[in-house]
Protein backbone atom coordinates (compact mmCIF):
# COMPACT_ATOMS: atom_id res chain seq x y z
CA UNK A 1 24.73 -8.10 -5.77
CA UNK A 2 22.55 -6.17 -3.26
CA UNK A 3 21.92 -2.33 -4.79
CA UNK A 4 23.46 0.52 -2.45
CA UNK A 5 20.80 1.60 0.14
CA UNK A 6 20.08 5.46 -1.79
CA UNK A 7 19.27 3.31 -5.45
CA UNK A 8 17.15 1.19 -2.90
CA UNK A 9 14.99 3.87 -1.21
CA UNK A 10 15.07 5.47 -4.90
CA UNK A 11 13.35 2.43 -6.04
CA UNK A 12 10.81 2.35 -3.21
CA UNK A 13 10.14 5.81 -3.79
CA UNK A 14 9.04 5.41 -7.59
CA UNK A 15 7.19 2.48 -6.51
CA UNK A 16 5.19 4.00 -3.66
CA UNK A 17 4.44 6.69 -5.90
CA UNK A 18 3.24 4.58 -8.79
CA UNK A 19 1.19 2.54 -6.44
CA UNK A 20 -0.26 5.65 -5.02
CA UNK A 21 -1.10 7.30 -8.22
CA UNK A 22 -2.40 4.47 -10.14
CA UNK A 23 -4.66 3.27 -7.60
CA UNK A 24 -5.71 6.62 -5.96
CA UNK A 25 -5.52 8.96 -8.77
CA UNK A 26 -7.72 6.05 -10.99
CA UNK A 27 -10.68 6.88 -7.95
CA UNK A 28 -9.79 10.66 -7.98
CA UNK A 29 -10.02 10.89 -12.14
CA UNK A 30 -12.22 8.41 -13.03
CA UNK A 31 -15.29 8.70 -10.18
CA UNK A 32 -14.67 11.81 -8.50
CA UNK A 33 -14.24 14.13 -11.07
CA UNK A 34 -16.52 13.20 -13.64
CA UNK A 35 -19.15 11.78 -11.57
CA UNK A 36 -19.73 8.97 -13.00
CA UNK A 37 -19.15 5.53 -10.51
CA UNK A 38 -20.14 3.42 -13.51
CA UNK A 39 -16.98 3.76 -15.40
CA UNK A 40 -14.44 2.36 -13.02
CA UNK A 41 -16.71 1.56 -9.83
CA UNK A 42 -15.02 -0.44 -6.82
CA UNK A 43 -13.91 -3.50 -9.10
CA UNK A 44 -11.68 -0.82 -11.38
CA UNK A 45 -10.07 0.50 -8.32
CA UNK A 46 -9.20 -2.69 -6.73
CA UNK A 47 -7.44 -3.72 -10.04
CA UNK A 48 -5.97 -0.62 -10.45
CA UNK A 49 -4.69 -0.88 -7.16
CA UNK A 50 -3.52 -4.56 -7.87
CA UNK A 51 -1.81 -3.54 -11.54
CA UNK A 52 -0.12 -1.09 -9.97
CA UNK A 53 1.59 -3.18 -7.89
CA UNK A 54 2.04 -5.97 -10.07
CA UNK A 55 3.97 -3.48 -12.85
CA UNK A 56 5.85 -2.18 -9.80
CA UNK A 57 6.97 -4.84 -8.52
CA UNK A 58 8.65 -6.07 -11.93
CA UNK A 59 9.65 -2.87 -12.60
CA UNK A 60 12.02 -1.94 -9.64
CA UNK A 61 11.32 -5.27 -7.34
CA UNK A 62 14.70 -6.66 -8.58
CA UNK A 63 16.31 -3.22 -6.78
CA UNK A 64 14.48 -2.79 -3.68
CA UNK A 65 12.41 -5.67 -3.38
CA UNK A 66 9.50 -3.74 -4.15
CA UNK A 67 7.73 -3.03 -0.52
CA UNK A 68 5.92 -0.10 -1.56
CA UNK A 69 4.78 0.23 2.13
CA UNK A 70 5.76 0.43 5.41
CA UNK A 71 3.47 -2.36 6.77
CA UNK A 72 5.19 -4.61 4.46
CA UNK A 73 8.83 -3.52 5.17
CA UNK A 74 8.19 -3.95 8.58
CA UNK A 75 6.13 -7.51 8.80
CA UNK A 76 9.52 -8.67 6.05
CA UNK A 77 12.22 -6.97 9.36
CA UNK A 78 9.89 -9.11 11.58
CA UNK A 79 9.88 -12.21 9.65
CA UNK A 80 13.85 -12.39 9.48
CA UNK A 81 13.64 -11.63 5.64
CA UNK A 82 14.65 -7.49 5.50
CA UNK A 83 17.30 -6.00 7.59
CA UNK A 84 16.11 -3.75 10.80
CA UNK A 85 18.87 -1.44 9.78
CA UNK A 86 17.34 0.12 6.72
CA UNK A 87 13.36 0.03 7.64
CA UNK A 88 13.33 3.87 8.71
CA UNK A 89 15.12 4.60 5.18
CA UNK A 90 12.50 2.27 3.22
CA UNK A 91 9.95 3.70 5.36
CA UNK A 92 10.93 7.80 4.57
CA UNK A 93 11.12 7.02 0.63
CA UNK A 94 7.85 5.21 0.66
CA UNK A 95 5.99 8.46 2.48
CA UNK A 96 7.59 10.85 0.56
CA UNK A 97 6.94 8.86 -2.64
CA UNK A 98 3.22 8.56 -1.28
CA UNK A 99 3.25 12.36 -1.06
CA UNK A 100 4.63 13.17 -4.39
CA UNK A 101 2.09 11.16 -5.65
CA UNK A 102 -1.02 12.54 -3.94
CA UNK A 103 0.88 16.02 -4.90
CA UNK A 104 0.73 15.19 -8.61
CA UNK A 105 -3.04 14.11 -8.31
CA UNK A 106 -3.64 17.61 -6.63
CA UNK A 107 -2.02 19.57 -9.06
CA UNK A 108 -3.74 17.50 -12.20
CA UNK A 109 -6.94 17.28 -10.91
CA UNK A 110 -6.75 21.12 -10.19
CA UNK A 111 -6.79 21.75 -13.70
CA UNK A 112 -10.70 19.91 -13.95
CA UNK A 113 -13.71 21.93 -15.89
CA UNK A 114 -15.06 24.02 -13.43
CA UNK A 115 -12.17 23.38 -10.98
CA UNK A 116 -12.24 21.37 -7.96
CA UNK A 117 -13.20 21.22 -4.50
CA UNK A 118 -10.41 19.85 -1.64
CA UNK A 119 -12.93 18.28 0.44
CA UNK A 120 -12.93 15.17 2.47
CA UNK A 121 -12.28 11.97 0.56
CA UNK A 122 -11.61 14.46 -2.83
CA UNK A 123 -8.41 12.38 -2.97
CA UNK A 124 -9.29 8.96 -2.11
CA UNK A 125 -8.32 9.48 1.56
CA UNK A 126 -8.89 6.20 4.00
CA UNK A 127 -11.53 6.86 6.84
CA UNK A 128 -13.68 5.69 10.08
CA UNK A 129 -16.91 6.96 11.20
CA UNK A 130 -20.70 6.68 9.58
CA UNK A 131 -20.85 10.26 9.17
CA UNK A 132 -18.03 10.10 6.45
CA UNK A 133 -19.67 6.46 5.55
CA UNK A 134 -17.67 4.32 6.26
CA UNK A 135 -17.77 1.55 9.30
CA UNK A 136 -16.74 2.26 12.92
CA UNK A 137 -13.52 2.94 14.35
CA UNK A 138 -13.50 -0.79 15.68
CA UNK A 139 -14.61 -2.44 12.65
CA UNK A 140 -11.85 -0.75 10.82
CA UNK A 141 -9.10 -1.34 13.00
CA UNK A 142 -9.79 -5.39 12.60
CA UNK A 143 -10.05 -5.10 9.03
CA UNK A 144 -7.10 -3.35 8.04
CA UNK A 145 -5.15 -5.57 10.82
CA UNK A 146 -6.45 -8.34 9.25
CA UNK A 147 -6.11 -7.79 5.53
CA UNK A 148 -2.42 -6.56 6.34
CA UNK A 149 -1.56 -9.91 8.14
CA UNK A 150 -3.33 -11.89 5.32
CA UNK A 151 -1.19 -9.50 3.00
CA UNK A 152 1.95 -9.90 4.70
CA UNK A 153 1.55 -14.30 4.79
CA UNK A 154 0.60 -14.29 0.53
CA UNK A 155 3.84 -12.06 0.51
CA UNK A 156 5.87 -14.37 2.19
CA UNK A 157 4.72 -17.42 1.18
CA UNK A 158 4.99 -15.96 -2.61
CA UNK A 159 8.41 -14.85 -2.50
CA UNK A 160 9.82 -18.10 -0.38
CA UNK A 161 12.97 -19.60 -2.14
CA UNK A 162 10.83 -22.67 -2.69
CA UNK A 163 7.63 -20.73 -4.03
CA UNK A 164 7.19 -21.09 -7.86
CA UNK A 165 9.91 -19.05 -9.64
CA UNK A 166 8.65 -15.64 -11.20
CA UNK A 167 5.02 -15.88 -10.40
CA UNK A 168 5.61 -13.51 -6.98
CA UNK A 169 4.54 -10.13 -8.66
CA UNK A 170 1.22 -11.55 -9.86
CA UNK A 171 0.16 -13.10 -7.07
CA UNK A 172 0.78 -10.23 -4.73
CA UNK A 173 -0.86 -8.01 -7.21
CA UNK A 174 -3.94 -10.36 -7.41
CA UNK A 175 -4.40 -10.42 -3.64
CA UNK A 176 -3.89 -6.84 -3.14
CA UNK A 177 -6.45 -6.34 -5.64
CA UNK A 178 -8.96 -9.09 -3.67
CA UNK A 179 -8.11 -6.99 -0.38
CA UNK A 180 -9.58 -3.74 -2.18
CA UNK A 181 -12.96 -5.72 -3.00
CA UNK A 182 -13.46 -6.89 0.19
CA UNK A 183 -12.65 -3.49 2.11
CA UNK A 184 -13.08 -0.51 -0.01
CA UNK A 185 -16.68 -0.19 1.57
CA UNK A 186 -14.93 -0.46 5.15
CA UNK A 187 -12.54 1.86 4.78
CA UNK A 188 -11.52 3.04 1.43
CA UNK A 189 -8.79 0.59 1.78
CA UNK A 190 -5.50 1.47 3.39
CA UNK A 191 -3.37 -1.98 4.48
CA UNK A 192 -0.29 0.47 3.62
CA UNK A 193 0.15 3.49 5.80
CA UNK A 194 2.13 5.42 3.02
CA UNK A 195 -0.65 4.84 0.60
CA UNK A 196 -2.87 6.89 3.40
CA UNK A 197 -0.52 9.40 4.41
CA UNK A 198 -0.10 11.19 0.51
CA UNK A 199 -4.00 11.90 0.51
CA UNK A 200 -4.41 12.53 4.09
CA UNK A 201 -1.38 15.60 3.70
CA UNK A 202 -2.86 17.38 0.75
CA UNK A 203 -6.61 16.83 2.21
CA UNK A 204 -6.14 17.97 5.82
CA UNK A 205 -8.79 17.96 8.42
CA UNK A 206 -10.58 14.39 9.62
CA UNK A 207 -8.19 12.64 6.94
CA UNK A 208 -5.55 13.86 8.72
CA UNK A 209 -6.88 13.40 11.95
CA UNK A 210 -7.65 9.83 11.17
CA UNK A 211 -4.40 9.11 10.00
CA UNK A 212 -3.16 7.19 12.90
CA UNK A 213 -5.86 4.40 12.64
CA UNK A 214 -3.95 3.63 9.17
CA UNK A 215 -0.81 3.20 10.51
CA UNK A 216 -1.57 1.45 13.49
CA UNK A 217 -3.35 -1.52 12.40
CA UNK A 218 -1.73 -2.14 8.78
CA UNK A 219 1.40 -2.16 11.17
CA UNK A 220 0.21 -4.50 13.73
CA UNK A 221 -1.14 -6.85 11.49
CA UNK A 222 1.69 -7.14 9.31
CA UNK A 223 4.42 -7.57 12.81
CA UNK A 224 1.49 -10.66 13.43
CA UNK A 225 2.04 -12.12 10.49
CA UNK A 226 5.71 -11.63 10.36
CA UNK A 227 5.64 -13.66 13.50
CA UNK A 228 3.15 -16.27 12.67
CA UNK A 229 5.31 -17.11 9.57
CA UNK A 230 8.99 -17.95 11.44
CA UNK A 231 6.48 -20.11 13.26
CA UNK A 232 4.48 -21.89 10.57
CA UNK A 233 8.07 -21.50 8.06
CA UNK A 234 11.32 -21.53 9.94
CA UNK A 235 13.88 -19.43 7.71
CA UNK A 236 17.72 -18.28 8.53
CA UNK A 237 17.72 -15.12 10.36
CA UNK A 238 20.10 -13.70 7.68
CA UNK A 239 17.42 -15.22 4.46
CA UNK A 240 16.34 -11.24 3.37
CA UNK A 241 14.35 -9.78 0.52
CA UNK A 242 17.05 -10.52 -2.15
CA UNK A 243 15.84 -13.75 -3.37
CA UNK A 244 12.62 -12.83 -4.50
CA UNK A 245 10.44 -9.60 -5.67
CA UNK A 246 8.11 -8.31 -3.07
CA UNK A 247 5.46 -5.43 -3.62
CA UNK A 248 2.20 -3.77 -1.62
């Protein structure tokens, strides 16, 4: 039985904010505080990233279907598998879980040895430009477009009726986690706009500035791929989330 729509958006809420957290706060804590790249580096973020998701997604997948990000809910309304009817409430819990999340990171990491500085990327914020190091505005629009549609096609291939039964949560988590290695150097990785909009609120300035770049391309990509998949997988208009977990 389908889970009333405020137990829904309560779910995507404490998954957003676990996703955020995990992955983000891991880069805030464990490089940015302390200095030290060495003891996470890009392959710890990207899993944490990944595990976050994964955990999520059997957590509170079974009551939401474990989106965790707008992109997603949107590319799953587009592919006939989520209802257009509730993607503005999925959409509000996932930013406001994003939020919460990037809140709690602020407040922790407030509390460092010698305190701490609220500069630009301080809290893993996503990004353009060489003068914040990261590749152009162009470059990053293709990327994130692309990873999100590649995103979007694993996540509807993995969670097809006739995928293999249980395995949907780990092989989500395992690409998101091979999306962060390839693009963390890009952009910081967004493919979720809710994962970018917590940091780019509490950070202000070119994060927030930037913004839009995150939520235009994850977005586009993910309506591509929506489409491309009724096309390469016909499915009932009416075949939604509930028969499998999704995550991002």
């Amino acid at each position: 039985m389908e889970q009333p729509l405020i137990k829904r958006c309560a779910a995507e809420f404490i998954g957003t904010m676990w996703l955020v957290f995990g992955g983000t706060g891991t880069a805030v804590f464990a490089i940015i505080t302390r200095g030290q790249l060495a003891t996470v580096g890009l392959v710890g973020v990207s899993l944490a990233f990944g595990l976050t998701v994964l955990t999520g997604a059997y957590a509170v997948g079974h009551i939401s279907g474990g989106h965790f990000n707008p992109a997603v809910t949107v590319g799953l309304a587009v592919a006939k598998r989520f209802s257009w009817s509730d993607v503005i409430a999925y959409i509000v819990a996932q930013v406001v879980g994003a939020m919460a999340a990037s809140g709690l990171i602020w407040v922790i990491v407030s509390g460092m040895p010698g305190g701490f500085d609220k500069v630009y990327g301080s809290l893993a914020s996503n990004g353009y430009g060489s003068e914040h190091g990261y590749y152009s505005l162009g470059a990053v629009l293709l990327a994130e477009a692309f990873l999100t549609f590649i995103f979007l096609i694993i996540i509807l291939g993995a969670t097809h009726s006739q995928a293999a039964v249980g395995f949907a949560g780990l092989t989500i988590g395992l690409g998101l986690t091979l999306i962060h290695l390839i693009s963390i150097p890009i952009s910081n990785t967004s493919v979720n706009p809710a994962r970018s909009t917590g940091p780019a609120i509490f950070e202000g300035g070119d994060a927030l500035t930037q913004l839009w770049a995150f939520w235009l391309a994850p977005i586009v990509g993910a309506a591509l791929a929506g489409i491309a998949y009724v096309w390469l997988r016909p499915e009932p208009a009416l075949d939604l989330v509930a028969e499998a977990t999704v995550a991002s």
